[in-house]
PDB file of N, CA and C in Angstrom:
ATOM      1  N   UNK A   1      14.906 -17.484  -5.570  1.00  0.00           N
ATOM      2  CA  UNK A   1      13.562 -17.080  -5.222  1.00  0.00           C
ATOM      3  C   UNK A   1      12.795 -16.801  -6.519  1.00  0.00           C
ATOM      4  N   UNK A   2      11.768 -17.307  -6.644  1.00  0.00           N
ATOM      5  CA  UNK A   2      10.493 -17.397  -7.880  1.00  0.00           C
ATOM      6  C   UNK A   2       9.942 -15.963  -7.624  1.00  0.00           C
ATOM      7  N   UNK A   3       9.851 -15.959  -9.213  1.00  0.00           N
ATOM      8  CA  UNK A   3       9.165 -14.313  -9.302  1.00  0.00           C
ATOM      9  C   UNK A   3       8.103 -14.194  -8.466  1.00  0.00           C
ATOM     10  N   UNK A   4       7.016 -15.349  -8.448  1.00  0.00           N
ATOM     11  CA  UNK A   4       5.552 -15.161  -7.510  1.00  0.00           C
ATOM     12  C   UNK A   4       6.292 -14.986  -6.643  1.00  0.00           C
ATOM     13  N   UNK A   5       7.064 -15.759  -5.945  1.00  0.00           N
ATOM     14  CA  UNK A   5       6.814 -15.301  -4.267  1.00  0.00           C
ATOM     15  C   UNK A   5       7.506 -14.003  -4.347  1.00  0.00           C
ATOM     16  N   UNK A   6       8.601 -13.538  -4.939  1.00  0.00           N
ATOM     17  CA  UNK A   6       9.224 -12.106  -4.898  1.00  0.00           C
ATOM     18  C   UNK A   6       7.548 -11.104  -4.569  1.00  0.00           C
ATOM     19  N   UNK A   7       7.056 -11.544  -5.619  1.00  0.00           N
ATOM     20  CA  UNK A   7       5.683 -10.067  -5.773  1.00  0.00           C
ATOM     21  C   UNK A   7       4.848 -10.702  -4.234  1.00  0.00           C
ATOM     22  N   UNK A   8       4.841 -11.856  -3.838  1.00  0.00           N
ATOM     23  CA  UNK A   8       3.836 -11.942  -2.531  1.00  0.00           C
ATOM     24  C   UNK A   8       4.543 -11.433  -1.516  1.00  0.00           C
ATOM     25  N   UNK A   9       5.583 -11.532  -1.414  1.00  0.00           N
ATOM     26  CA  UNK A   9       6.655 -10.853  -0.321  1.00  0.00           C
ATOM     27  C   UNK A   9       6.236  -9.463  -0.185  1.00  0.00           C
ATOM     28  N   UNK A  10       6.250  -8.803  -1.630  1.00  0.00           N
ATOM     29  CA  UNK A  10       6.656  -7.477  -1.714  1.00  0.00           C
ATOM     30  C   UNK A  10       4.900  -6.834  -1.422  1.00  0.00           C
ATOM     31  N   UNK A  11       3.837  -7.309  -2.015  1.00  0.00           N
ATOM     32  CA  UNK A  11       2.123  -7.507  -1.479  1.00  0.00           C
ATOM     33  C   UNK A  11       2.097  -7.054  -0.182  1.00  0.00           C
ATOM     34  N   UNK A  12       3.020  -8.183   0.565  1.00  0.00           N
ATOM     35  CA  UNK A  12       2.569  -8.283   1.841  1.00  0.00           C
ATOM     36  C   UNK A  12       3.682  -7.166   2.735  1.00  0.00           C
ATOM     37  N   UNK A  13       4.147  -6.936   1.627  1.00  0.00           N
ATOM     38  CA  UNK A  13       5.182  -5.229   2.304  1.00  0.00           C
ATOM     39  C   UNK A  13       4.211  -4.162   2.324  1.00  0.00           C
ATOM     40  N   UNK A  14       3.845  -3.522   1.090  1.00  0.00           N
ATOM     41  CA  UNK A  14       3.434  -2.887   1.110  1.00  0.00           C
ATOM     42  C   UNK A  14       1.582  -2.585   1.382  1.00  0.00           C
ATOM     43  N   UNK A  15       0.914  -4.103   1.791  1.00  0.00           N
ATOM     44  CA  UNK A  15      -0.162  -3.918   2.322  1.00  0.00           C
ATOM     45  C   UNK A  15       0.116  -3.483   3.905  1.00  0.00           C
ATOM     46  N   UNK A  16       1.107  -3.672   4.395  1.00  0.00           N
ATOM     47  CA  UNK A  16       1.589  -3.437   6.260  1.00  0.00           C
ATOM     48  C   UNK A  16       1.899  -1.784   6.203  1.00  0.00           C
ATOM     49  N   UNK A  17       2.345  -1.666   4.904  1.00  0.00           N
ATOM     50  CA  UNK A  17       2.948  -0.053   4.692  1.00  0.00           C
ATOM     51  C   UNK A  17       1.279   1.093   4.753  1.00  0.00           C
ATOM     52  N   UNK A  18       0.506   0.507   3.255  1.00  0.00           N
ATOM     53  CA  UNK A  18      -0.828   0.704   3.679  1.00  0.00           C
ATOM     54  C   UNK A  18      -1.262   1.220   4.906  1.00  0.00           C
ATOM     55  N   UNK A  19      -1.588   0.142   5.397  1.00  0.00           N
ATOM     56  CA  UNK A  19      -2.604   0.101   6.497  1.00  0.00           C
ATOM     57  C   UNK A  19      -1.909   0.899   7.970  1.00  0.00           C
ATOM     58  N   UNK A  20      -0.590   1.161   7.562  1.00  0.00           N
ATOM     59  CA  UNK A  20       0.112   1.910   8.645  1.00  0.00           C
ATOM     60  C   UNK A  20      -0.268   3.185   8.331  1.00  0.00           C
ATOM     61  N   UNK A  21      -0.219   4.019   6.809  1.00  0.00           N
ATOM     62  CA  UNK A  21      -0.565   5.293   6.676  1.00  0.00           C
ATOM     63  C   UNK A  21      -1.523   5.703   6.700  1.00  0.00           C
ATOM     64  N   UNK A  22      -2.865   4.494   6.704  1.00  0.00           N
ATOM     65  CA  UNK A  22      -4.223   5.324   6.627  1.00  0.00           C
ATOM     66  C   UNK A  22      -4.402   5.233   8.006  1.00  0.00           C
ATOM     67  N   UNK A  23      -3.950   4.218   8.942  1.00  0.00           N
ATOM     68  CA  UNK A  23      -4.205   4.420  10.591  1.00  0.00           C
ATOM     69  C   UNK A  23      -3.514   5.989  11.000  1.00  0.00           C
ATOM     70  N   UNK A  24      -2.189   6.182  10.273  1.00  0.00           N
ATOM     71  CA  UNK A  24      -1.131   7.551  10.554  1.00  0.00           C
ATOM     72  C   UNK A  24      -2.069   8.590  10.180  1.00  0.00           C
ATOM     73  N   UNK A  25      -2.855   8.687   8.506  1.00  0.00           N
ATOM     74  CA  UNK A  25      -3.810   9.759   8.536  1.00  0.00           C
ATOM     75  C   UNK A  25      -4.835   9.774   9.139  1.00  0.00           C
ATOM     76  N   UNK A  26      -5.568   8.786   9.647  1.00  0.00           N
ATOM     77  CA  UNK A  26      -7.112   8.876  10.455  1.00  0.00           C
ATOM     78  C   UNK A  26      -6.634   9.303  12.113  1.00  0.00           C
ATOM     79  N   UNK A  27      -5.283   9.258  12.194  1.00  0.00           N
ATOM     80  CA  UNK A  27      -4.784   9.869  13.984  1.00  0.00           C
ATOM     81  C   UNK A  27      -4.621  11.065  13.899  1.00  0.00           C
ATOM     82  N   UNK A  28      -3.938  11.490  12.954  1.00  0.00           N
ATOM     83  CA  UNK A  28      -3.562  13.415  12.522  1.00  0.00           C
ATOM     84  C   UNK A  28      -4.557  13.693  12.142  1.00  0.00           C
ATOM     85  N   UNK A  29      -5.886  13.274  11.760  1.00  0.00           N
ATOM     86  CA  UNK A  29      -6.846  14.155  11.076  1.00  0.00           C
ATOM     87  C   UNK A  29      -7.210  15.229  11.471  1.00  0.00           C
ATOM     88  N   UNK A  30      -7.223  15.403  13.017  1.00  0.00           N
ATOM     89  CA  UNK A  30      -7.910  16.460  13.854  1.00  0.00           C
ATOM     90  C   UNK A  30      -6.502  17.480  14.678  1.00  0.00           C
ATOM     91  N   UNK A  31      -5.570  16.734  14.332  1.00  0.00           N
ATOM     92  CA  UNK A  31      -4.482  17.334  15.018  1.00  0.00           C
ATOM     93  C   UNK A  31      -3.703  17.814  14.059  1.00  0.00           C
ATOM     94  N   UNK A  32      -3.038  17.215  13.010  1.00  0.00           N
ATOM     95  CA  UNK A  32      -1.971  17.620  11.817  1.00  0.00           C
ATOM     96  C   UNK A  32      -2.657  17.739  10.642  1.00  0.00           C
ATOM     97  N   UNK A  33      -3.352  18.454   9.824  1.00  0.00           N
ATOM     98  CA  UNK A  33      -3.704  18.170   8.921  1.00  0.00           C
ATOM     99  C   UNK A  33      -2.950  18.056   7.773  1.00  0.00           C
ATOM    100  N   UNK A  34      -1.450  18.791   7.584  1.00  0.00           N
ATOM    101  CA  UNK A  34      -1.250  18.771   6.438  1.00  0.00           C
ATOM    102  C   UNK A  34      -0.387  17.011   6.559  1.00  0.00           C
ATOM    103  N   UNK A  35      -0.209  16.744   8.260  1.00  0.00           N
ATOM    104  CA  UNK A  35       0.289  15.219   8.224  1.00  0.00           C
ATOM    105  C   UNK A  35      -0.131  14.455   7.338  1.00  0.00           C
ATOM    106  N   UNK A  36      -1.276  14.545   7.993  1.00  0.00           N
ATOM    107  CA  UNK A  36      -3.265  13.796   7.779  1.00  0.00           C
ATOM    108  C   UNK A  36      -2.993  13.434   6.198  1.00  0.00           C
ATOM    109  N   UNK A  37      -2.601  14.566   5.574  1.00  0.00           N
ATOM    110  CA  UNK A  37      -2.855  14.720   3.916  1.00  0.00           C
ATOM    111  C   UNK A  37      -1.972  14.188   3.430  1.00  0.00           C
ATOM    112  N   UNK A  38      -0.474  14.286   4.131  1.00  0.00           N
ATOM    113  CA  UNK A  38       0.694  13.518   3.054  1.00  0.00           C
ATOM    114  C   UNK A  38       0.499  11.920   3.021  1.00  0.00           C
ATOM    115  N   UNK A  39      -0.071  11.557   4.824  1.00  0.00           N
ATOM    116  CA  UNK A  39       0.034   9.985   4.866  1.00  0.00           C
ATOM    117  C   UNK A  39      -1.194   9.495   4.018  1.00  0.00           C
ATOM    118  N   UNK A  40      -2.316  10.251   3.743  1.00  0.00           N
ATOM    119  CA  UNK A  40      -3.232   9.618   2.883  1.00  0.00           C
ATOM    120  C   UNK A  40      -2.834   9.721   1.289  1.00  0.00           C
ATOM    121  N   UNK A  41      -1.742  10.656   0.509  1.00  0.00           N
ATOM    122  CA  UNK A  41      -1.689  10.835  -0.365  1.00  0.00           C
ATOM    123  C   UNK A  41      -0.436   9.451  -0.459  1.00  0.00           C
ATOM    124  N   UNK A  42       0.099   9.515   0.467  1.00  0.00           N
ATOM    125  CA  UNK A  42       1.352   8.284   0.264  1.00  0.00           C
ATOM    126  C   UNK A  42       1.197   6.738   0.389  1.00  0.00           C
ATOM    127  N   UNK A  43      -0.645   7.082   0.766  1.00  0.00           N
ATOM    128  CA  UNK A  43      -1.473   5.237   0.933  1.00  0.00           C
ATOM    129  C   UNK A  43      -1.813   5.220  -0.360  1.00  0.00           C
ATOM    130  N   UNK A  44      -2.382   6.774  -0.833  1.00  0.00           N
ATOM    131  CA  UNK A  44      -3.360   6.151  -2.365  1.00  0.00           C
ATOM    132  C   UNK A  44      -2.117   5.831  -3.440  1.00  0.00           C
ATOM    133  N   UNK A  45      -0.951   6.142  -3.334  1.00  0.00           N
ATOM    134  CA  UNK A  45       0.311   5.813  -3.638  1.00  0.00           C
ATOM    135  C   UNK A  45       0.491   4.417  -3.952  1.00  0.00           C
ATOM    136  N   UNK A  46       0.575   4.052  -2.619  1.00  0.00           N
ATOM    137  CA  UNK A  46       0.995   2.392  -2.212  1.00  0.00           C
ATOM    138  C   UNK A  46      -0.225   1.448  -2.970  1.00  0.00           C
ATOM    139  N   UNK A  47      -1.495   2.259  -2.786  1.00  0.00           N
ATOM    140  CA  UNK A  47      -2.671   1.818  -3.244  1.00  0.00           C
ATOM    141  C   UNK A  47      -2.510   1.150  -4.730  1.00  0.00           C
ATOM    142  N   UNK A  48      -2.288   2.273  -5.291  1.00  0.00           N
ATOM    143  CA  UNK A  48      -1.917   2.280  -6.872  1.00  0.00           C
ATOM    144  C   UNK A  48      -1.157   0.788  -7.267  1.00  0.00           C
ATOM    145  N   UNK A  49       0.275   0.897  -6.635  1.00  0.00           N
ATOM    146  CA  UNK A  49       1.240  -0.124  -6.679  1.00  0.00           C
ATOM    147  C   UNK A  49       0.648  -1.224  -6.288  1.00  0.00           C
ATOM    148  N   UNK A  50      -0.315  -1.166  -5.390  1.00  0.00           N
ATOM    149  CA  UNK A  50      -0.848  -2.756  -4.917  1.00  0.00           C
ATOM    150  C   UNK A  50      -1.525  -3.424  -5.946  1.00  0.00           C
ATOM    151  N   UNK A  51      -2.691  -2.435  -6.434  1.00  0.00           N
ATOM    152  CA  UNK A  51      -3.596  -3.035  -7.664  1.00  0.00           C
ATOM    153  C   UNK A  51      -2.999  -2.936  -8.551  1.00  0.00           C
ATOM    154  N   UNK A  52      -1.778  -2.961  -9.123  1.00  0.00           N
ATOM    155  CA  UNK A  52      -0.943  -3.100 -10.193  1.00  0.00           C
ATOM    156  C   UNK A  52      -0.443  -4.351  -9.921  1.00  0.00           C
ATOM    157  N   UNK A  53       0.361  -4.648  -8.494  1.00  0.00           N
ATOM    158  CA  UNK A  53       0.743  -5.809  -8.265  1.00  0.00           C
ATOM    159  C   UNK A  53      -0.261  -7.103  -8.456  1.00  0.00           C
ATOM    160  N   UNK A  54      -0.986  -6.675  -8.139  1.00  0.00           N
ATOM    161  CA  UNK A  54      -2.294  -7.919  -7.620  1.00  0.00           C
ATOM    162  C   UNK A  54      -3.292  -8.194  -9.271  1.00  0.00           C
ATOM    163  N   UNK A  55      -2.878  -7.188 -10.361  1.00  0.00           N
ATOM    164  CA  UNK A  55      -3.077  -7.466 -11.487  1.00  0.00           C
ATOM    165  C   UNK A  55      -2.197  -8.540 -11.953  1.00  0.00           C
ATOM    166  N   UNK A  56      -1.038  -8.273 -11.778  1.00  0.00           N
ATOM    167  CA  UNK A  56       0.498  -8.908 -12.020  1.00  0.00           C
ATOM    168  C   UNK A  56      -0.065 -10.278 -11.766  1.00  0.00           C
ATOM    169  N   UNK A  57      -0.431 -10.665 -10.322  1.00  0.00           N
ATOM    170  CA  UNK A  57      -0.390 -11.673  -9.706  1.00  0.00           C
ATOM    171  C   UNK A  57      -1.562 -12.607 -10.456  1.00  0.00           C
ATOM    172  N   UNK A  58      -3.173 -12.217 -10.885  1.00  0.00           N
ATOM    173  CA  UNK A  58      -4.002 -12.629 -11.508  1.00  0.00           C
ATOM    174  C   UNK A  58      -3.060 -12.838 -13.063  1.00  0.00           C
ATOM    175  N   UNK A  59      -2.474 -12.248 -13.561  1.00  0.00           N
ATOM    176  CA  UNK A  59      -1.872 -12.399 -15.138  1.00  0.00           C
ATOM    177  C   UNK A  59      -0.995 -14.021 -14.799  1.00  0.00           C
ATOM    178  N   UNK A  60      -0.393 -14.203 -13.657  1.00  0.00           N
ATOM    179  CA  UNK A  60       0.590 -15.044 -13.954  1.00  0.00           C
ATOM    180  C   UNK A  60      -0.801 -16.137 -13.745  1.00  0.00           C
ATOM    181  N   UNK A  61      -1.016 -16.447 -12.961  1.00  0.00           N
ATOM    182  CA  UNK A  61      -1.756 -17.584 -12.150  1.00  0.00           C
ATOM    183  C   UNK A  61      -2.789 -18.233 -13.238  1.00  0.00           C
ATOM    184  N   UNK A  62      -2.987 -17.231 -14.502  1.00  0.00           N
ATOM    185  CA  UNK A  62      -3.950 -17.940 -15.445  1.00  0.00           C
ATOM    186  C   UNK A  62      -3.405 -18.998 -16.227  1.00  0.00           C
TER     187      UNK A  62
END
């Protein structure tokens, strides 16, 4: 397996991971808050890693 597709694999992991914790914090917002707070602190997390990846991905492709 080629490094690109390793990092598109892993993109498309952790964009599903994403979009699961900010749906998880926008449901607890009114009910769990300190939920609310870990799943948004553990998206801007994933966040981080994505635009690192997706830098990665623009570096190779030039």
């Amino acid at each position: 397996m080629s490094r690109l597709s390793q990092l598109s694999q892993y993109r498309k992991h952790l964009e599903e991971r994403y979009r699961k914790l900010v749906e998880q914090s926008n449901d607890y917002k009114y009910i769990d808050e300190i939920k609310s707070d870990r799943a948004a602190y553990k998206a801007m997390k994933i966040l981080d890693k994505l635009n690192r990846i997706n830098y990665l991905n623009q570096e190779f492709s030039i």
